[in-house]
C-alpha atoms as a PDB file:
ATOM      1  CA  UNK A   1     128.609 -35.248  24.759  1.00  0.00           C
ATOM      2  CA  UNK A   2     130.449 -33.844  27.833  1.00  0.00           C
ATOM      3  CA  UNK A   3     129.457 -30.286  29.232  1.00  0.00           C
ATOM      4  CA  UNK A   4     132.248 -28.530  30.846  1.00  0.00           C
ATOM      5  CA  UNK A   5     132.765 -29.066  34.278  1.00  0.00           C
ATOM      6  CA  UNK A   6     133.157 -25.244  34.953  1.00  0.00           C
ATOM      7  CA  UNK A   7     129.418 -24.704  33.256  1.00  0.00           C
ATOM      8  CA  UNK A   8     128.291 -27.944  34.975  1.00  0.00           C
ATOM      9  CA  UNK A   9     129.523 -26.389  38.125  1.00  0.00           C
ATOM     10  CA  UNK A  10     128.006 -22.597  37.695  1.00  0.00           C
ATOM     11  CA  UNK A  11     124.748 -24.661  36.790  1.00  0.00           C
ATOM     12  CA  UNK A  12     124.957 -26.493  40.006  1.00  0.00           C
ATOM     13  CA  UNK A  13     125.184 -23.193  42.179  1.00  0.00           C
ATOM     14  CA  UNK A  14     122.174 -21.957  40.098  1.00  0.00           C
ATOM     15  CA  UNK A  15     120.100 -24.925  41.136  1.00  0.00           C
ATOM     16  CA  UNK A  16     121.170 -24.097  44.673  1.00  0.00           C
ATOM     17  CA  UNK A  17     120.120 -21.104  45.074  1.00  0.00           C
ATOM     18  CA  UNK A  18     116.556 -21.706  43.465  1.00  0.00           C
ATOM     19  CA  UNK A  19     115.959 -24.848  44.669  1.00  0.00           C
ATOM     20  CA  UNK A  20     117.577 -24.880  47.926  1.00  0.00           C
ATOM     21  CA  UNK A  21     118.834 -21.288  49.263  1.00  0.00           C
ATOM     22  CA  UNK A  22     115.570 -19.249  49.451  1.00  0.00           C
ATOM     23  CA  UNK A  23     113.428 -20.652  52.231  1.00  0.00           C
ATOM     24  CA  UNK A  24     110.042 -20.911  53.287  1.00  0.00           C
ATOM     25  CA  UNK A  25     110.522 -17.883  55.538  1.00  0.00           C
ATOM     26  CA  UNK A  26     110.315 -15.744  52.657  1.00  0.00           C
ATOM     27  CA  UNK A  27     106.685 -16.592  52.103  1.00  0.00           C
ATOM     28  CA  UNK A  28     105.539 -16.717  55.569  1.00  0.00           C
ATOM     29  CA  UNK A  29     103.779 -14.117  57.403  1.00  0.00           C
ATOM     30  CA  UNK A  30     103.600 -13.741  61.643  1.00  0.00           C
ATOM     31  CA  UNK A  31     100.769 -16.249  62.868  1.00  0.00           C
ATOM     32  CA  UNK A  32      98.048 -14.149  64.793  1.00  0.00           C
ATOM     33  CA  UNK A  33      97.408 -16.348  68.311  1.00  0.00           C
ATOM     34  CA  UNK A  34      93.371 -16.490  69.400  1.00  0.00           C
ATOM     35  CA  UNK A  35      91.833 -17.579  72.598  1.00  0.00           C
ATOM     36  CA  UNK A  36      89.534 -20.587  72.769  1.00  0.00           C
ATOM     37  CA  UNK A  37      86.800 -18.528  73.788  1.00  0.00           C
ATOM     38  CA  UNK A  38      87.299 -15.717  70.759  1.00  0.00           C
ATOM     39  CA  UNK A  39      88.284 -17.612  67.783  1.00  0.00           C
ATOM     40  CA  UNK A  40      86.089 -17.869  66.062  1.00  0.00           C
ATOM     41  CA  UNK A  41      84.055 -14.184  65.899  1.00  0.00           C
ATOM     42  CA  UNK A  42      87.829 -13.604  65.026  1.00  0.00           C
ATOM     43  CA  UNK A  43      88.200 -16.139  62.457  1.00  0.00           C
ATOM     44  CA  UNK A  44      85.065 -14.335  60.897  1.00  0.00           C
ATOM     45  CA  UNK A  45      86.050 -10.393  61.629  1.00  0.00           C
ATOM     46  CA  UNK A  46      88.982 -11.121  59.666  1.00  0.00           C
ATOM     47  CA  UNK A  47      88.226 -13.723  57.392  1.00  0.00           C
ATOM     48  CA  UNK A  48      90.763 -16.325  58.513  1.00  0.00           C
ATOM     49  CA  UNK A  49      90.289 -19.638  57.282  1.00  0.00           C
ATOM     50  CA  UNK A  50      92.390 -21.101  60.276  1.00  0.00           C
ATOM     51  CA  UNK A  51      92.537 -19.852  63.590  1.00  0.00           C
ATOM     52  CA  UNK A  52      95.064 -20.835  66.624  1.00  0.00           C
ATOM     53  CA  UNK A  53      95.150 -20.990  70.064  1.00  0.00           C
ATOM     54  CA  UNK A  54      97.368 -22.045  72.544  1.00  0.00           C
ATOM     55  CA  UNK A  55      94.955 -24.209  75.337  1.00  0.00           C
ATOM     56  CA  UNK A  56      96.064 -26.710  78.010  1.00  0.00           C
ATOM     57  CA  UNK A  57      99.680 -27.171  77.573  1.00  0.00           C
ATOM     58  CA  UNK A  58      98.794 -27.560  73.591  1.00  0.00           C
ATOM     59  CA  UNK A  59      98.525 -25.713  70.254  1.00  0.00           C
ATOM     60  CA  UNK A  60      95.336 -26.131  68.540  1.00  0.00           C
ATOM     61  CA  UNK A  61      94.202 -25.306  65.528  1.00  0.00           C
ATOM     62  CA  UNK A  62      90.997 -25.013  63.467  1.00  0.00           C
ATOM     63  CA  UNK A  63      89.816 -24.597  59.831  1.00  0.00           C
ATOM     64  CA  UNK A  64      86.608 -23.456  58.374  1.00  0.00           C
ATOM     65  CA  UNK A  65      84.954 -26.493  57.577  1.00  0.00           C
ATOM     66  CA  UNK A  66      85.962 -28.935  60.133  1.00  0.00           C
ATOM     67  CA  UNK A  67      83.977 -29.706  63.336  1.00  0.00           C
ATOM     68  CA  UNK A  68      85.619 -28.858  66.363  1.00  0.00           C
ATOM     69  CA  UNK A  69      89.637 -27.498  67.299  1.00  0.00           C
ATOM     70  CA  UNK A  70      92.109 -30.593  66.948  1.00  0.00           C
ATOM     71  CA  UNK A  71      95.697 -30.305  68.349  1.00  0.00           C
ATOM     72  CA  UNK A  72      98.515 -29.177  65.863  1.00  0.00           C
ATOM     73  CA  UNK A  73     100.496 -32.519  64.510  1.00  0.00           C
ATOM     74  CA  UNK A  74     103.536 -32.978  62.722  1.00  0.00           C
ATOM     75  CA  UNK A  75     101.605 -33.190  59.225  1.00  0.00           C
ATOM     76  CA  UNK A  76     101.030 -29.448  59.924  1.00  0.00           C
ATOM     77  CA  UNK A  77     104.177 -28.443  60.361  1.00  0.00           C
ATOM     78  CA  UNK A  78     107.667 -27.083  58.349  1.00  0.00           C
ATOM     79  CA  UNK A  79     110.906 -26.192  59.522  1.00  0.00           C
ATOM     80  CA  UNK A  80     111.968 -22.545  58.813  1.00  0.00           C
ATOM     81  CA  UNK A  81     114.805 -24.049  56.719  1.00  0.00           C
ATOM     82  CA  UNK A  82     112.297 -25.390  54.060  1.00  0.00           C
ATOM     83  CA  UNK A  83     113.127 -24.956  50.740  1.00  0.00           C
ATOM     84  CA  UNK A  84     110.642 -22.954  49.156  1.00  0.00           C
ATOM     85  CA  UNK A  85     109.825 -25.399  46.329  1.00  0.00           C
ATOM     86  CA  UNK A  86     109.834 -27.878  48.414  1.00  0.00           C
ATOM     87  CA  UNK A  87     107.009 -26.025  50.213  1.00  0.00           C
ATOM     88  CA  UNK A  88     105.365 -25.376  47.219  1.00  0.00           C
ATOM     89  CA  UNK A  89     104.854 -29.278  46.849  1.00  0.00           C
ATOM     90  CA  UNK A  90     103.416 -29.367  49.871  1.00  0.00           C
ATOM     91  CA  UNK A  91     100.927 -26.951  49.756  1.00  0.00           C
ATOM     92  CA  UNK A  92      99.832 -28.297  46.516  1.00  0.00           C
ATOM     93  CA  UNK A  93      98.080 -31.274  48.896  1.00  0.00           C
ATOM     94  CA  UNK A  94      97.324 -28.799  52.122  1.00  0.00           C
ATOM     95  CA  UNK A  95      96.190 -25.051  51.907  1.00  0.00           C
ATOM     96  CA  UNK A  96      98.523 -24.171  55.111  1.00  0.00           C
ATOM     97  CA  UNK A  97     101.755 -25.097  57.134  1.00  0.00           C
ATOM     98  CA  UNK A  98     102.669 -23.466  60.691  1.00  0.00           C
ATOM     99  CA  UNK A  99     106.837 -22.777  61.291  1.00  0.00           C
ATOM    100  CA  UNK A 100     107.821 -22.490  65.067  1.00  0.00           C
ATOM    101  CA  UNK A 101     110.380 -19.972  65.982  1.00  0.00           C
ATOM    102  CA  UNK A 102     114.063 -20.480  67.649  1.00  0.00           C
ATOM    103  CA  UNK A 103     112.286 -21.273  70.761  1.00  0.00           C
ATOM    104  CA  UNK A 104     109.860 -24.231  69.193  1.00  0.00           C
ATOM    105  CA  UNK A 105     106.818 -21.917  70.135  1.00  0.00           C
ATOM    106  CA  UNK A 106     104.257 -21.823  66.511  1.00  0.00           C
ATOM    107  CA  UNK A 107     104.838 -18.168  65.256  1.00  0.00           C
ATOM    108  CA  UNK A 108     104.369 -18.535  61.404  1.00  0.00           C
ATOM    109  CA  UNK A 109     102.017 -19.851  58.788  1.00  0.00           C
ATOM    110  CA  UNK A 110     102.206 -20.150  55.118  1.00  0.00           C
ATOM    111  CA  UNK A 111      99.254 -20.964  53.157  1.00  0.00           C
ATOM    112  CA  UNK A 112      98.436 -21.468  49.079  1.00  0.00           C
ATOM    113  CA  UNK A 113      97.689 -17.368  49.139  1.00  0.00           C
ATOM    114  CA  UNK A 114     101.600 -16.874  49.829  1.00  0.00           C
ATOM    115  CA  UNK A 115     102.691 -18.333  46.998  1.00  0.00           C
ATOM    116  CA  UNK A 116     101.507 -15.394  44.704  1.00  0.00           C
ATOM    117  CA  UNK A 117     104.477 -13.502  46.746  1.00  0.00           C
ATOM    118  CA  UNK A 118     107.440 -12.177  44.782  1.00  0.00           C
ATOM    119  CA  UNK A 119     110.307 -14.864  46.259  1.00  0.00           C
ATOM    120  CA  UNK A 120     108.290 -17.704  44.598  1.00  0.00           C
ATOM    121  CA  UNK A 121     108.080 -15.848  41.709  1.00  0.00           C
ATOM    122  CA  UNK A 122     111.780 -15.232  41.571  1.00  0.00           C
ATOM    123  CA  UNK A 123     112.227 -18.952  42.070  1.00  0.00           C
ATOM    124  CA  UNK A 124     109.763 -20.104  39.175  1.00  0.00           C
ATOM    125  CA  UNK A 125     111.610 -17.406  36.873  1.00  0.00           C
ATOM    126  CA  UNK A 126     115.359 -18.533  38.450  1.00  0.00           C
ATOM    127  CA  UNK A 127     114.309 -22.401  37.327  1.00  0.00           C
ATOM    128  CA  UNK A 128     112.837 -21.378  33.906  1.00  0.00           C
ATOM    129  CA  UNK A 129     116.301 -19.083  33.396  1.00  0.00           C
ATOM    130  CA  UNK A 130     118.686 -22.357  34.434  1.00  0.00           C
ATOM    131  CA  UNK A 131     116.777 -24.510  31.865  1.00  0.00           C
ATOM    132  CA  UNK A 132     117.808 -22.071  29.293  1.00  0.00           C
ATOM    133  CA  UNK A 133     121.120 -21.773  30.326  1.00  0.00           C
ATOM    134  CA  UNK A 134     120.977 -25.617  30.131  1.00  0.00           C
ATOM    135  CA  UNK A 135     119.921 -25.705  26.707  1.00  0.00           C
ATOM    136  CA  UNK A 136     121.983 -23.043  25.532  1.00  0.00           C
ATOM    137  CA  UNK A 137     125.198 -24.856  26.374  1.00  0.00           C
ATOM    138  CA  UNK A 138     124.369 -28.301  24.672  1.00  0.00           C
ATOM    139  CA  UNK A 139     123.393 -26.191  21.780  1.00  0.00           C
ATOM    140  CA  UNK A 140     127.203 -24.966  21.988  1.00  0.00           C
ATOM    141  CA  UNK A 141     128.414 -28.375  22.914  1.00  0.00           C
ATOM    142  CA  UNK A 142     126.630 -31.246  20.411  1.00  0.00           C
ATOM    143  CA  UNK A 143     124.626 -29.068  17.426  1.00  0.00           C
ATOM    144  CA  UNK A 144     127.325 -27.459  14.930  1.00  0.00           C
ATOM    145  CA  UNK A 145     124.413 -27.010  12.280  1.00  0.00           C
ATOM    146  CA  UNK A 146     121.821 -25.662  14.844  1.00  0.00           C
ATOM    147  CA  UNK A 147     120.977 -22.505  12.207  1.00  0.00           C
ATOM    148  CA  UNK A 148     119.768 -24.626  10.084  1.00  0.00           C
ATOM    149  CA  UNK A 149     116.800 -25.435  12.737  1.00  0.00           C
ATOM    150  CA  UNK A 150     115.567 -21.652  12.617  1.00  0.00           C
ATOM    151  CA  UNK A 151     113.923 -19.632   9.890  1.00  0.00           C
ATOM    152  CA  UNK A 152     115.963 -17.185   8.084  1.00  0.00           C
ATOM    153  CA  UNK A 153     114.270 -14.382  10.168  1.00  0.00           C
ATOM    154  CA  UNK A 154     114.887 -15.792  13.580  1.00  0.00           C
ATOM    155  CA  UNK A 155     118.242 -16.267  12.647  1.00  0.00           C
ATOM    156  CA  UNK A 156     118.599 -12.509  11.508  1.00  0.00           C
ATOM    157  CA  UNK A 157     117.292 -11.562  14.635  1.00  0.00           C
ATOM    158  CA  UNK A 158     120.208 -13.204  16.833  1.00  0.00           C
ATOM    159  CA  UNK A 159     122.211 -12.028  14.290  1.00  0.00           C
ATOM    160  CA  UNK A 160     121.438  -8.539  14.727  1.00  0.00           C
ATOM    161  CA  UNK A 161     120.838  -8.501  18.241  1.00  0.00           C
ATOM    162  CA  UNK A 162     124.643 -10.148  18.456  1.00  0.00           C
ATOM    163  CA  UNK A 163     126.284  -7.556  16.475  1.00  0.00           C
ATOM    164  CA  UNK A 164     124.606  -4.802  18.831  1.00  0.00           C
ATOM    165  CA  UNK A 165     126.227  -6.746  21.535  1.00  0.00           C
ATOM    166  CA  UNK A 166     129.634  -6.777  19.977  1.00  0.00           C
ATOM    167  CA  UNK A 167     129.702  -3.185  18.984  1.00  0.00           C
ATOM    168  CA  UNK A 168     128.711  -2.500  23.301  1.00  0.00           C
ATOM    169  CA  UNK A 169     132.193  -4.751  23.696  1.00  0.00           C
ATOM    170  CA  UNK A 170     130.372  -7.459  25.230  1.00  0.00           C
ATOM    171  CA  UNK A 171     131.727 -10.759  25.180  1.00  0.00           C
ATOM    172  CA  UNK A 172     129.344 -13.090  24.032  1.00  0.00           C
ATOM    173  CA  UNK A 173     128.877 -15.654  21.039  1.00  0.00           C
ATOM    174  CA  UNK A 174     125.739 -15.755  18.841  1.00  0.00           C
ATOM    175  CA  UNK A 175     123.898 -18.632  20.966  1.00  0.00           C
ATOM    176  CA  UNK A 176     123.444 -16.642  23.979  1.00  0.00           C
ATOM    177  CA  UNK A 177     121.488 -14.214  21.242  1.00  0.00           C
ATOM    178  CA  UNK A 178     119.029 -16.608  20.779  1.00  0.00           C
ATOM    179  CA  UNK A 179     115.583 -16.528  22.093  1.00  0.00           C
ATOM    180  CA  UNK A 180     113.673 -18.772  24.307  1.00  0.00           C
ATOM    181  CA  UNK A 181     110.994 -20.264  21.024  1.00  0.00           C
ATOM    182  CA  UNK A 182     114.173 -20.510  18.977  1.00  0.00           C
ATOM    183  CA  UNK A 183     115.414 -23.400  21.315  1.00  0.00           C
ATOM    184  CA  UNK A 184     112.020 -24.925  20.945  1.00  0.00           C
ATOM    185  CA  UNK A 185     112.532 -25.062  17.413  1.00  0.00           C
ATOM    186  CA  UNK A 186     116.219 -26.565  17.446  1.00  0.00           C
ATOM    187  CA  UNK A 187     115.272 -29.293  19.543  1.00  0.00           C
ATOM    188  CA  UNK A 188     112.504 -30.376  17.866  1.00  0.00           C
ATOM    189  CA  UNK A 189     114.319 -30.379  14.393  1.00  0.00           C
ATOM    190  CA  UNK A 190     115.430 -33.719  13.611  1.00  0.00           C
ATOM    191  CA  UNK A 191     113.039 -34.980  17.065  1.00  0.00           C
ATOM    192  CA  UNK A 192     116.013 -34.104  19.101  1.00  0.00           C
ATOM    193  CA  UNK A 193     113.872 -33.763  22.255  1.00  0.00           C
ATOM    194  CA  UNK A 194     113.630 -36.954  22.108  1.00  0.00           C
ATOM    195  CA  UNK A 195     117.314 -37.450  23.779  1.00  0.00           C
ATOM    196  CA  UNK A 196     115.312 -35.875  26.796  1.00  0.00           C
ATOM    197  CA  UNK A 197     111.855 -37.461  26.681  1.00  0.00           C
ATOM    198  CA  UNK A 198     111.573 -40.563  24.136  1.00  0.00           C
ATOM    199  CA  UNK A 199     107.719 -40.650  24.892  1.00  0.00           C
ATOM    200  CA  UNK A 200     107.291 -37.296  23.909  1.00  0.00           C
ATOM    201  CA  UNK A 201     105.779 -36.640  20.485  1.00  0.00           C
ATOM    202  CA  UNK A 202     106.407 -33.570  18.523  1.00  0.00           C
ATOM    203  CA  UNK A 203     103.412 -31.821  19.971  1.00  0.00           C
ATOM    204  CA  UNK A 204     104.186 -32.673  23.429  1.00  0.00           C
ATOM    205  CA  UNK A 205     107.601 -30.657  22.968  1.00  0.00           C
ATOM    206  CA  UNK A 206     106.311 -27.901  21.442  1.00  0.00           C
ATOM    207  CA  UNK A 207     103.053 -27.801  23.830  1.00  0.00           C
ATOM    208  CA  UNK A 208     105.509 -27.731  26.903  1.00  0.00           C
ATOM    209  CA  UNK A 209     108.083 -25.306  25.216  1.00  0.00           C
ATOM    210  CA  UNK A 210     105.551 -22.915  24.493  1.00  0.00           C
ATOM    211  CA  UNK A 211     103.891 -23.249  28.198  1.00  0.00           C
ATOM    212  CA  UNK A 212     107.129 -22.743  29.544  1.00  0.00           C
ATOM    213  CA  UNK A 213     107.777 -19.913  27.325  1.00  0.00           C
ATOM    214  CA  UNK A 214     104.929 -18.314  28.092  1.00  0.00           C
ATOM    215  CA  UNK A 215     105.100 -18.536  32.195  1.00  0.00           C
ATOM    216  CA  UNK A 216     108.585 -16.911  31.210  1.00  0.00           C
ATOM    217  CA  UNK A 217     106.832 -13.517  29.446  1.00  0.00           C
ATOM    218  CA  UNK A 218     103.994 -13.906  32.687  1.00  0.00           C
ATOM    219  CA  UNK A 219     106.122 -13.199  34.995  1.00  0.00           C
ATOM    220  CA  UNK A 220     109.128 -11.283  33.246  1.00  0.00           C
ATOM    221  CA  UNK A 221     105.965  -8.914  32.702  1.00  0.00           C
ATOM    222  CA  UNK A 222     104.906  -8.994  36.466  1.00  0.00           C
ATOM    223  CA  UNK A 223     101.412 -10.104  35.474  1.00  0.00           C
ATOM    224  CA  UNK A 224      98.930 -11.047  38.077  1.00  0.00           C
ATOM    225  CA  UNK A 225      98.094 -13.903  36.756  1.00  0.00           C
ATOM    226  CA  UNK A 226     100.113 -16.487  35.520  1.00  0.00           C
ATOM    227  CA  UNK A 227      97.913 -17.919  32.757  1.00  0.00           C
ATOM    228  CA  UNK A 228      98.736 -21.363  34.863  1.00  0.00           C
ATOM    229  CA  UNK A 229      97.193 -23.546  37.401  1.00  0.00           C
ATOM    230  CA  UNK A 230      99.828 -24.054  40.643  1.00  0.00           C
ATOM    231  CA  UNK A 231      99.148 -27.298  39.756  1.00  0.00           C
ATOM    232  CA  UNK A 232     100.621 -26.888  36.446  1.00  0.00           C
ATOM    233  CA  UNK A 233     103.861 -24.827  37.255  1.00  0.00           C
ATOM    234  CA  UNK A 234     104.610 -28.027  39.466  1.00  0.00           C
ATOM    235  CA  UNK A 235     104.282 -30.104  36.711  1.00  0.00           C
ATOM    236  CA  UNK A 236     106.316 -27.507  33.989  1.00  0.00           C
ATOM    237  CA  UNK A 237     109.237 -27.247  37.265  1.00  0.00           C
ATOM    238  CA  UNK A 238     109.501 -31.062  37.478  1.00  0.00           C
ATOM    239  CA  UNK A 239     109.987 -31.123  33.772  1.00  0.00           C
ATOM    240  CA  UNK A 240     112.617 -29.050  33.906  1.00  0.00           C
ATOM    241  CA  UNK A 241     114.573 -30.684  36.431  1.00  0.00           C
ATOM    242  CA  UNK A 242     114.095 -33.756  35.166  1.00  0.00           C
ATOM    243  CA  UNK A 243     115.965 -32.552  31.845  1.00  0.00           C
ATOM    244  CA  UNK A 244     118.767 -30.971  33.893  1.00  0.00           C
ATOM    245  CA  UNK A 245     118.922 -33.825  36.057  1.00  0.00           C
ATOM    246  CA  UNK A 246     120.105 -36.321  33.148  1.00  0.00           C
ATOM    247  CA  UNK A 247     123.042 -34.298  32.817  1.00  0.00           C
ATOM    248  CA  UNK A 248     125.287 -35.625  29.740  1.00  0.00           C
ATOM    249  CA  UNK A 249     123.170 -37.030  27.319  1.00  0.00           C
ATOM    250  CA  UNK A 250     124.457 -39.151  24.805  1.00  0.00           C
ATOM    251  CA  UNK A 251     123.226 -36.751  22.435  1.00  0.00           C
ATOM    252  CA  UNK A 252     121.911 -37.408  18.494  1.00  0.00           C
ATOM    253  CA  UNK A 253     122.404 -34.897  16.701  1.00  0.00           C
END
C-alpha cells in the first residue's frame, strides 16, 4: 500500500507543527532572580521550590531538598528553540529547566507545573488529531470492506452524519464521518493492528485505542484533569509516532 504523496506531505507539515514548531517558550514563565542572602525566606514567602541567584561571576541555583546552592550546569538548561515535546521528555526525568535570553543571561524556567498550560495541550490534542488523520487515509487506501468491521448502528451513524454533510455542500466522503472508537474497531477486525504492532494482542489494541480515545474527549472537553499520568501521555505520544513513523505498511487486509 502506497499513501499519496500529497497526504503524506500535508501529514508531514502536521507533524511539524506539533512536534517541532511550538517551542518551549510557550510554557515558560519569567524566572524571578534572589540574592544569596534572601533566598530562601523568599523561596518560602512564595512557595518556590527553586530559587536563583546570580553570586560571584556565577548563576546558582537551589531546590528544596538539597543541601546547599550549587552552580547552574548544562543538565539544567534548554535552548528557547526547544521543541515542546521534546521538553516534555525532559521534564519527565527533572521537575525544572532554566532558558537564557538573547543575551545568554538565565531569564526563564519551565517546570512539570507548566505543562498543564494550554500550548501542551494543543500539542497532545494536534498529535492525537494526526494519528487519526493517519488512520483515516489507510482506511481509504488498503480496506475496501472496512463497513463490514462496524456494527450496523455505528455505521448508520457515519451514514447520517455524512448525508448532513452533503446536504451543507461539503466535500467529504463517508470515512472522514467516522468516529475515533470506530477506527478501533476496523483495525482490530481481522487483527489488522497487527501490521502496526505484531506483539500486540487484541486487548493491547483496544486498551490503547480506548486510552487514546479517551485523552481525546479529556481535553476536547477542557477537563482539568486528564484521567492520565504525564508519564502515560509520553508513552500513548510515542505510540503514535511510532505508527506514523512506519509510513507504508505492507498492509493485510
Amino acid at each position: 500500500m502506497v499513501l499519496k504523496k500529497q497526504f503524506t506531505n500535508a501529514l508531514d507539515r502536521l507533524r511539524l507543527l506539533f512536534e517541532e514548531q511550538i517551542t518551549v517558550m510557550t510554557l515558560a514563565e519569567n524566572l524571578e532572580v534572589f540574592s544569596k542572602e534572601n533566598f530562601l525566606s523568599e523561596m518560602q514567602e512564595r512557595r518556590f521550590h527553586t530559587a536563583v541567584f546570580f553570586e560571584d561571576q556565577k548563576w546558582w541555583r537551589f531546590d528544596i531538598g538539597e543541601l546547599e546552592p550549587v552552580p547552574v550546569g548544562p543538565e539544567d538548561l534548554l535552548e528557547a528553540s526547544t521543541p515542546i515535546l521534546t521538553a516534555f521528555r525532559g521534564l519527565l526525568k527533572k521537575r525544572r529547566f532554566f532558558i537564557k535570553d538573547e543575551s545568554g543571561e538565565l531569564a526563564f524556567i519551565i517546570t512539570r507545573t507548566d505543562l498543564d498550560k494550554i500550548p501542551m495541550r494543543i500539542c497532545i490534542f494536534g498529535m492525537i488529531s494526526t494519528f487519526e488523520t493517519f488512520l483515516k487515509e489507510l482506511v481509504r487506501a488498503s480496506i475496501n470492506d472496512w463497513q463490514e468491521s462496524l456494527s450496523q448502528n455505528r455505521l448508520h451513524q457515519a451514514e447520517k452524519l455524512f448525508a448532513w454533510k452533503m446536504e451543507r455542500g461539503e466535500d467529504i466522503d463517508l470515512i472522514q464521518c467516522i468516529q475515533f472508537g470506530d477506527l478501533g474497531s476496523i483495525f482490530s477486525k481481522k487483527q489488522r493492528f497487527k501490521n502496526f504492532e505484531p506483539g500486540f494482542s487484541r486487548d493491547d489494541w483496544v486498551d490503547m485505542m480506548n486510552a487514546i480515545g479517551k485523552l481525546r474527549d479529556a481535553l476536547a472537553h477542557s477537563q482539568l484533569n486528564l484521567g492520565f499520568t504525564w508519564e502515560e501521555i509520553d508513552g500513548i505520544i510515542l505510540f503514535i509516532r511510532r505508527i506514523i513513523d512506519k509510513g507504508d505498511i505492507d498492509f493485510v487486509k
